[in-house]
PDB file of N, CA and C in Angstrom:
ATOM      1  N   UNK A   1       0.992  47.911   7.504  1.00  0.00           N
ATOM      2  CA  UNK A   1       2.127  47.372   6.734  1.00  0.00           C
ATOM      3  C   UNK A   1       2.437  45.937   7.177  1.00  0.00           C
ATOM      4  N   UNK A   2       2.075  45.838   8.112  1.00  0.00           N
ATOM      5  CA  UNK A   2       2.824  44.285   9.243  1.00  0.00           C
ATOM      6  C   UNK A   2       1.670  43.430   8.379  1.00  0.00           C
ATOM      7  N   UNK A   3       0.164  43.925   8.161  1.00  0.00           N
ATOM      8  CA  UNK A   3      -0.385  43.031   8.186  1.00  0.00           C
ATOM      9  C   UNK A   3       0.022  42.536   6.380  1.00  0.00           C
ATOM     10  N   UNK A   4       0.225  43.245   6.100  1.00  0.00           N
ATOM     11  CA  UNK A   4       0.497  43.197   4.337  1.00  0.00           C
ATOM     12  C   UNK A   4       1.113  42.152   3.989  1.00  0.00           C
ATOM     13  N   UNK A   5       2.441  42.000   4.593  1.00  0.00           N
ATOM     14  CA  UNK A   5       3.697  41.070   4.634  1.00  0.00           C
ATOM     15  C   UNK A   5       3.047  40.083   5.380  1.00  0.00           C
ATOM     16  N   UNK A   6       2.591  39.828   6.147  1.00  0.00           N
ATOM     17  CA  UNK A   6       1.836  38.768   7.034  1.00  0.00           C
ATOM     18  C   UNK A   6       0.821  38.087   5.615  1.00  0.00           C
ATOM     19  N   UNK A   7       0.285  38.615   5.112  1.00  0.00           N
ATOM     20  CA  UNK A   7      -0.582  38.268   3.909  1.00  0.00           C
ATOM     21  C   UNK A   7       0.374  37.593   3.228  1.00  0.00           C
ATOM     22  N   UNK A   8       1.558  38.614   2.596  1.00  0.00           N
ATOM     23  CA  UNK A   8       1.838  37.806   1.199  1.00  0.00           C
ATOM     24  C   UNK A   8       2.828  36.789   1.982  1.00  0.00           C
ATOM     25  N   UNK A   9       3.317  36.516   2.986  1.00  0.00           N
ATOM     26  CA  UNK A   9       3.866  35.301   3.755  1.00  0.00           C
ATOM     27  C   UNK A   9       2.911  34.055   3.930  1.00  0.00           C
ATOM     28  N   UNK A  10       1.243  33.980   4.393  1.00  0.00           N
ATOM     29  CA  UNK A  10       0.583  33.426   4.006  1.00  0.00           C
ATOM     30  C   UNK A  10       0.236  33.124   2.826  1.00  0.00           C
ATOM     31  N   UNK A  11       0.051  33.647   1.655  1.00  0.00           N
ATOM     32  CA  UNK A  11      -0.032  33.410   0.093  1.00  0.00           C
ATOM     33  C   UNK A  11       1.019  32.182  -0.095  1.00  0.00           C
ATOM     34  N   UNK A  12       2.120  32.990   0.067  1.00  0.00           N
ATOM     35  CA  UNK A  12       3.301  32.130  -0.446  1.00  0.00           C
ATOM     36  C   UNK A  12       3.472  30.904   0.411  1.00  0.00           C
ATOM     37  N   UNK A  13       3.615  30.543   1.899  1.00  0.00           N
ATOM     38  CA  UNK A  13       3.444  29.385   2.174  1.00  0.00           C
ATOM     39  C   UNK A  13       2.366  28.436   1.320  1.00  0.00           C
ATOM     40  N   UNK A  14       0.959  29.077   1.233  1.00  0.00           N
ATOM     41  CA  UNK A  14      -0.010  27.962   0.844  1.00  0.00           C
ATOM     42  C   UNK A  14       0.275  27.643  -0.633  1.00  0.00           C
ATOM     43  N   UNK A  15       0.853  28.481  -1.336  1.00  0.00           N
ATOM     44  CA  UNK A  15       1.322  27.981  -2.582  1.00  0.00           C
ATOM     45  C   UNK A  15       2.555  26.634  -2.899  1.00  0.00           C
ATOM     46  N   UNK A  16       3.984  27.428  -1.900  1.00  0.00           N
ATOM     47  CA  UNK A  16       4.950  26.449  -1.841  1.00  0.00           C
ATOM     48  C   UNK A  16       4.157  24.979  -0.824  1.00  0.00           C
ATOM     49  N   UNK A  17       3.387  25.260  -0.134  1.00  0.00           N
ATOM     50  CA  UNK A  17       2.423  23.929   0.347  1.00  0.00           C
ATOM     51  C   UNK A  17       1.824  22.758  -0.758  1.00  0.00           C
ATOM     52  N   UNK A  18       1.120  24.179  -1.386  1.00  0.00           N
ATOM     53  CA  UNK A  18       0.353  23.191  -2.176  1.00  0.00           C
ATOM     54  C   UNK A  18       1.297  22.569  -3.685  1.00  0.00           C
ATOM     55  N   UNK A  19       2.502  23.270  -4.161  1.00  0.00           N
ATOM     56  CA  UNK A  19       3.490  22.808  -4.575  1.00  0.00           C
ATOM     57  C   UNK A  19       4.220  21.365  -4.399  1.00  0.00           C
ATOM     58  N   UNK A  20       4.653  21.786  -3.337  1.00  0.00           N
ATOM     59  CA  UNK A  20       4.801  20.462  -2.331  1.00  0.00           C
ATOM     60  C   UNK A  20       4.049  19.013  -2.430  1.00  0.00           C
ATOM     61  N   UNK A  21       2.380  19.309  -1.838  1.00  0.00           N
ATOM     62  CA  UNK A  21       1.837  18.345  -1.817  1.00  0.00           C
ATOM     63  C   UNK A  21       1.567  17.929  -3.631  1.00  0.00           C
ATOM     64  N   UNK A  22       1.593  18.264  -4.577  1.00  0.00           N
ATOM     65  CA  UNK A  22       1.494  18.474  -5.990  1.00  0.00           C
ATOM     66  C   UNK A  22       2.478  17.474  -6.768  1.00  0.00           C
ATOM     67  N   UNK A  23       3.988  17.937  -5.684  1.00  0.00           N
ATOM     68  CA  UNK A  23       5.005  16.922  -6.445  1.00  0.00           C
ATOM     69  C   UNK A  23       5.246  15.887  -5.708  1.00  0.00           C
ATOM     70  N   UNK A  24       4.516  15.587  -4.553  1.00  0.00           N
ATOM     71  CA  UNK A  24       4.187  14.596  -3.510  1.00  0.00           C
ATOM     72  C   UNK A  24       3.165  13.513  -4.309  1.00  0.00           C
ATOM     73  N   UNK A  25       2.567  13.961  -4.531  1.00  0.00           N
ATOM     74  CA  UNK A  25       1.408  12.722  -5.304  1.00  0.00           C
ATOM     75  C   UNK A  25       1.850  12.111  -6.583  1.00  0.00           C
ATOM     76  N   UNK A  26       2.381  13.334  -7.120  1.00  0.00           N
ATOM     77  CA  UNK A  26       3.621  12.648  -8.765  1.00  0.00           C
ATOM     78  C   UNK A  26       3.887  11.818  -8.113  1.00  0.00           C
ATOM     79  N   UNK A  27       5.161  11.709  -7.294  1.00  0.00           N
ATOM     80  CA  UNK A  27       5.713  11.243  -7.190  1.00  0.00           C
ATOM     81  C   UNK A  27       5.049   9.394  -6.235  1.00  0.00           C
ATOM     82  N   UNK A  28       4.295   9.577  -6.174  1.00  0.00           N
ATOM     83  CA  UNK A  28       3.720   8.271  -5.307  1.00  0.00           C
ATOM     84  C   UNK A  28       2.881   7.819  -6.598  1.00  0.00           C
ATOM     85  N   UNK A  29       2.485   8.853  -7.460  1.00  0.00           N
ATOM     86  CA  UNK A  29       1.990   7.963  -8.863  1.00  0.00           C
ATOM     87  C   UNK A  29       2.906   7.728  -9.755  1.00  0.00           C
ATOM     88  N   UNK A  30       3.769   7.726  -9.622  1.00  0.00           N
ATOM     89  CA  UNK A  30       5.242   7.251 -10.541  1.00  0.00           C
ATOM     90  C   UNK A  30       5.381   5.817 -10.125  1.00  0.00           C
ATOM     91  N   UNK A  31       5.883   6.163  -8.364  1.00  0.00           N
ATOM     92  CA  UNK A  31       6.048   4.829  -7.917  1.00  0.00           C
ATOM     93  C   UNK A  31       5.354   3.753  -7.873  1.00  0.00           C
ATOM     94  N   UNK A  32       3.947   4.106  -7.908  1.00  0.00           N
ATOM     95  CA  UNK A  32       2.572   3.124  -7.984  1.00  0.00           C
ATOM     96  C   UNK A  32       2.594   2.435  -9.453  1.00  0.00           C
ATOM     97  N   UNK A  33       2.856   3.020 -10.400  1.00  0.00           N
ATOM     98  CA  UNK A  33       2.875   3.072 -11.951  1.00  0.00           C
ATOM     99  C   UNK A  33       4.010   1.923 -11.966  1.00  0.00           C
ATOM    100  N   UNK A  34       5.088   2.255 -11.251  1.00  0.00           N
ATOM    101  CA  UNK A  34       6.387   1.086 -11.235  1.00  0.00           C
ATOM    102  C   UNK A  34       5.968  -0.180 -11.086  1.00  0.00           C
ATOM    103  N   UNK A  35       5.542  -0.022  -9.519  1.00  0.00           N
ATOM    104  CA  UNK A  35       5.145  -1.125  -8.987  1.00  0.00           C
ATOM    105  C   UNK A  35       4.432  -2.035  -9.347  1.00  0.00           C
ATOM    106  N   UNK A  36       3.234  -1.522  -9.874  1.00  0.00           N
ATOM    107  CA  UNK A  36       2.543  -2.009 -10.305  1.00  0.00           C
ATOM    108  C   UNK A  36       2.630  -2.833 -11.876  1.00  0.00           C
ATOM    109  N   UNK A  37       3.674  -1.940 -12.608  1.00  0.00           N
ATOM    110  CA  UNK A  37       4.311  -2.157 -13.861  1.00  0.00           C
ATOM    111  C   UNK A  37       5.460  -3.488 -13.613  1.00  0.00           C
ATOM    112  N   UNK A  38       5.601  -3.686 -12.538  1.00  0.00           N
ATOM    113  CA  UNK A  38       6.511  -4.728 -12.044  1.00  0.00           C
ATOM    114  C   UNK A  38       5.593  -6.200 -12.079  1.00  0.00           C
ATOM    115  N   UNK A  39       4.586  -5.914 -11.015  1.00  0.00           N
ATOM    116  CA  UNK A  39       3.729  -6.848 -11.003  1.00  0.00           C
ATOM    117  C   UNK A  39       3.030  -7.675 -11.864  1.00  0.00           C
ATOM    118  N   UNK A  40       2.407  -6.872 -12.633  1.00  0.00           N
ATOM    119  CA  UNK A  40       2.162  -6.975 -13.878  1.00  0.00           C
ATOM    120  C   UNK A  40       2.884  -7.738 -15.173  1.00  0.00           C
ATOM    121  N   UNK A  41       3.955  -7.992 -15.197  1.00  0.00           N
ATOM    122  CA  UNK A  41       5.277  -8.180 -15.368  1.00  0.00           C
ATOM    123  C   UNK A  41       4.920 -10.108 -15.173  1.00  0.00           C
ATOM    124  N   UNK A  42       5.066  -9.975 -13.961  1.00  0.00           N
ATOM    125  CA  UNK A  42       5.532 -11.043 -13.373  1.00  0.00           C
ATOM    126  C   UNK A  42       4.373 -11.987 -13.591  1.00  0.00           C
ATOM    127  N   UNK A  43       3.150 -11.384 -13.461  1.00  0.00           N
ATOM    128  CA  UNK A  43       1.680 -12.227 -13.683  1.00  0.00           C
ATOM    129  C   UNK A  43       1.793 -12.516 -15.125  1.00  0.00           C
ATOM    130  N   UNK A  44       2.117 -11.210 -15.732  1.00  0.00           N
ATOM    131  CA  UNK A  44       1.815 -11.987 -17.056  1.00  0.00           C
ATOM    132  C   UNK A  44       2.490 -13.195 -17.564  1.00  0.00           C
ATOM    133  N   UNK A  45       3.842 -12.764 -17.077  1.00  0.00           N
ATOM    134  CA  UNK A  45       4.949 -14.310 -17.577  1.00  0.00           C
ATOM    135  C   UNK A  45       4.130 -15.209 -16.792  1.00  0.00           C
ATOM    136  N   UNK A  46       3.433 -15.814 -15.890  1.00  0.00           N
ATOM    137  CA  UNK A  46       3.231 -16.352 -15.419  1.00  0.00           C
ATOM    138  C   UNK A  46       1.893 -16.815 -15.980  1.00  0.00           C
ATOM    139  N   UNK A  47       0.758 -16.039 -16.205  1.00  0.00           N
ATOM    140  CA  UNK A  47      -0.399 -16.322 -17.568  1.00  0.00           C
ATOM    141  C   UNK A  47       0.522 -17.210 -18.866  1.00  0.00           C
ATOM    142  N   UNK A  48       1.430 -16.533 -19.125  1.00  0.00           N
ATOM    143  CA  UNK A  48       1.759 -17.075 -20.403  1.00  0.00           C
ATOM    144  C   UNK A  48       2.556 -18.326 -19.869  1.00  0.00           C
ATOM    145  N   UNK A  49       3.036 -18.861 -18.459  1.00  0.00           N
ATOM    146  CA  UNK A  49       3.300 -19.928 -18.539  1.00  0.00           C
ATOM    147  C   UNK A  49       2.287 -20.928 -18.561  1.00  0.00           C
ATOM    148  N   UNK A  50       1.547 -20.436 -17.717  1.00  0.00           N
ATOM    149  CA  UNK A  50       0.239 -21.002 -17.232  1.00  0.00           C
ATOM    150  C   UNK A  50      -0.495 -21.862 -19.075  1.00  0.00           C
ATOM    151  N   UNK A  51      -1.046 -20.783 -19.102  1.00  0.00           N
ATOM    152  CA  UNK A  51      -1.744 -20.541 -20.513  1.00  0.00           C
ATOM    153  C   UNK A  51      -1.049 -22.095 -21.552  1.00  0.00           C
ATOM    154  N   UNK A  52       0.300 -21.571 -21.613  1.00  0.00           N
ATOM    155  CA  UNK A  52       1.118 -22.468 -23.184  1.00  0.00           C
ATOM    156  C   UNK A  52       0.974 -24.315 -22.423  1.00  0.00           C
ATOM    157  N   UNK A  53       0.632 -24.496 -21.169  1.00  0.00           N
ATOM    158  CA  UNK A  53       0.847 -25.871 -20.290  1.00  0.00           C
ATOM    159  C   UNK A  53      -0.944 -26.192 -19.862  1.00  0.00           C
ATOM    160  N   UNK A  54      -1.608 -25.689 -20.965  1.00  0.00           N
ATOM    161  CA  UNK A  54      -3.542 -25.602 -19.752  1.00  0.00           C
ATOM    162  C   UNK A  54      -3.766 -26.725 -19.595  1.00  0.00           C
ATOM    163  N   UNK A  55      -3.397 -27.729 -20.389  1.00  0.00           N
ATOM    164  CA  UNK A  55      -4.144 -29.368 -19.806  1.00  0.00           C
ATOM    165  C   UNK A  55      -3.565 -29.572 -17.979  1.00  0.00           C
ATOM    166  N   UNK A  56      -2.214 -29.059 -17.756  1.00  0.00           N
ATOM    167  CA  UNK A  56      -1.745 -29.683 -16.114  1.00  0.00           C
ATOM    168  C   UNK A  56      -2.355 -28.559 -15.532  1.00  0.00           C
ATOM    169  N   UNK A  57      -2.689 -26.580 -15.962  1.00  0.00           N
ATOM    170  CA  UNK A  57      -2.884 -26.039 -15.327  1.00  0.00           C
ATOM    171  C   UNK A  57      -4.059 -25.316 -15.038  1.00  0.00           C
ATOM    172  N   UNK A  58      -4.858 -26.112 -16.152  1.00  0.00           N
ATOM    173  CA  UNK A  58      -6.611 -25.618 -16.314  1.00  0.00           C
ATOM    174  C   UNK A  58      -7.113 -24.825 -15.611  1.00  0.00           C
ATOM    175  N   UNK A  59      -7.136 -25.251 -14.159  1.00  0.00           N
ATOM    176  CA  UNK A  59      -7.756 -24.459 -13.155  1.00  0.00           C
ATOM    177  C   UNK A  59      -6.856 -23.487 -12.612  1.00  0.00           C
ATOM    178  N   UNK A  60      -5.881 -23.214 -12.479  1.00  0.00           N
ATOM    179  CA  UNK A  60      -4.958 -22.006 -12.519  1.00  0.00           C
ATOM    180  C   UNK A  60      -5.240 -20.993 -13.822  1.00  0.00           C
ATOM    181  N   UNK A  61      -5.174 -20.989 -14.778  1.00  0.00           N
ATOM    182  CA  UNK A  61      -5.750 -20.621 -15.824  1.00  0.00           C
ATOM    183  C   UNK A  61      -7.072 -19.617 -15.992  1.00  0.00           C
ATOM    184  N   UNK A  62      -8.098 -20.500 -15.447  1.00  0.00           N
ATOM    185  CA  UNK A  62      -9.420 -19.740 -15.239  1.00  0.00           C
ATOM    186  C   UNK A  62      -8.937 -19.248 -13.643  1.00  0.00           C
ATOM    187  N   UNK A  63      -8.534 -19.407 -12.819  1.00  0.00           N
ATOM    188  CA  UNK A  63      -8.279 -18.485 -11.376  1.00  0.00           C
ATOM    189  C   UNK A  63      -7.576 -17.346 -12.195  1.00  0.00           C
ATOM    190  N   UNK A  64      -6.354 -17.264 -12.983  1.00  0.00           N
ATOM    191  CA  UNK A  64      -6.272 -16.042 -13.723  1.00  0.00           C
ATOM    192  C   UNK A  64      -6.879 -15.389 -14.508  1.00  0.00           C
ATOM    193  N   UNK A  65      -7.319 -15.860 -14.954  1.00  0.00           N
ATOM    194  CA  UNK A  65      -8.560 -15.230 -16.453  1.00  0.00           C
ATOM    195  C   UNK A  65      -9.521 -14.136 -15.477  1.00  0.00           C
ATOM    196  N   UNK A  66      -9.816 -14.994 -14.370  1.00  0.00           N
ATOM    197  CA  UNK A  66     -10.853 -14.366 -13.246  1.00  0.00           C
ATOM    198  C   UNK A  66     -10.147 -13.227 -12.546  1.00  0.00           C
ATOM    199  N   UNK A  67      -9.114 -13.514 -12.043  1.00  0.00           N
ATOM    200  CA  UNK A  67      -8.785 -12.563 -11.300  1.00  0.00           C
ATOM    201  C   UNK A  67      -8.474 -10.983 -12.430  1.00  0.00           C
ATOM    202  N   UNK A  68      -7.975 -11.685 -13.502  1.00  0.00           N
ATOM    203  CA  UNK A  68      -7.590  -9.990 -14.753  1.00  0.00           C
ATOM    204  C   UNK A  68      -9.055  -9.505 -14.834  1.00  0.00           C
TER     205      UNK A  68
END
């Protein structure tokens, strides 16, 4: 009997574990998704400043083109 309950106590930890680690990675791909959605953000206004000014910023321009 001991060992029974010992079983379904193991079951259920590795489940609420793997639960756990499950809404652990959401959640760091949410924040990555942000972050990155931030960044992104900021480069682009910055392409499009770049971009609308190319005669002063030519070579900034192609360093972005390159780096996307």
């Amino acid at each position: 009997m001991k060992n029974d309950l010992d079983g379904e106590n193991f079951i259920r930890t590795v489940l609420m574990t793997s639960v756990v680690i499950i809404l652990e990675l959401i959640r760091v791909l949410i924040i990555m998704a942000i972050v990155v959605g931030i960044l992104g953000y900021f480069v682009g206004e910055v392409y499009v400043k770049i971009s609308t000014d190319i005669d002063r910023y030519s070579w900034m321009t192609y360093i972005a083109i390159i780096a996307i």
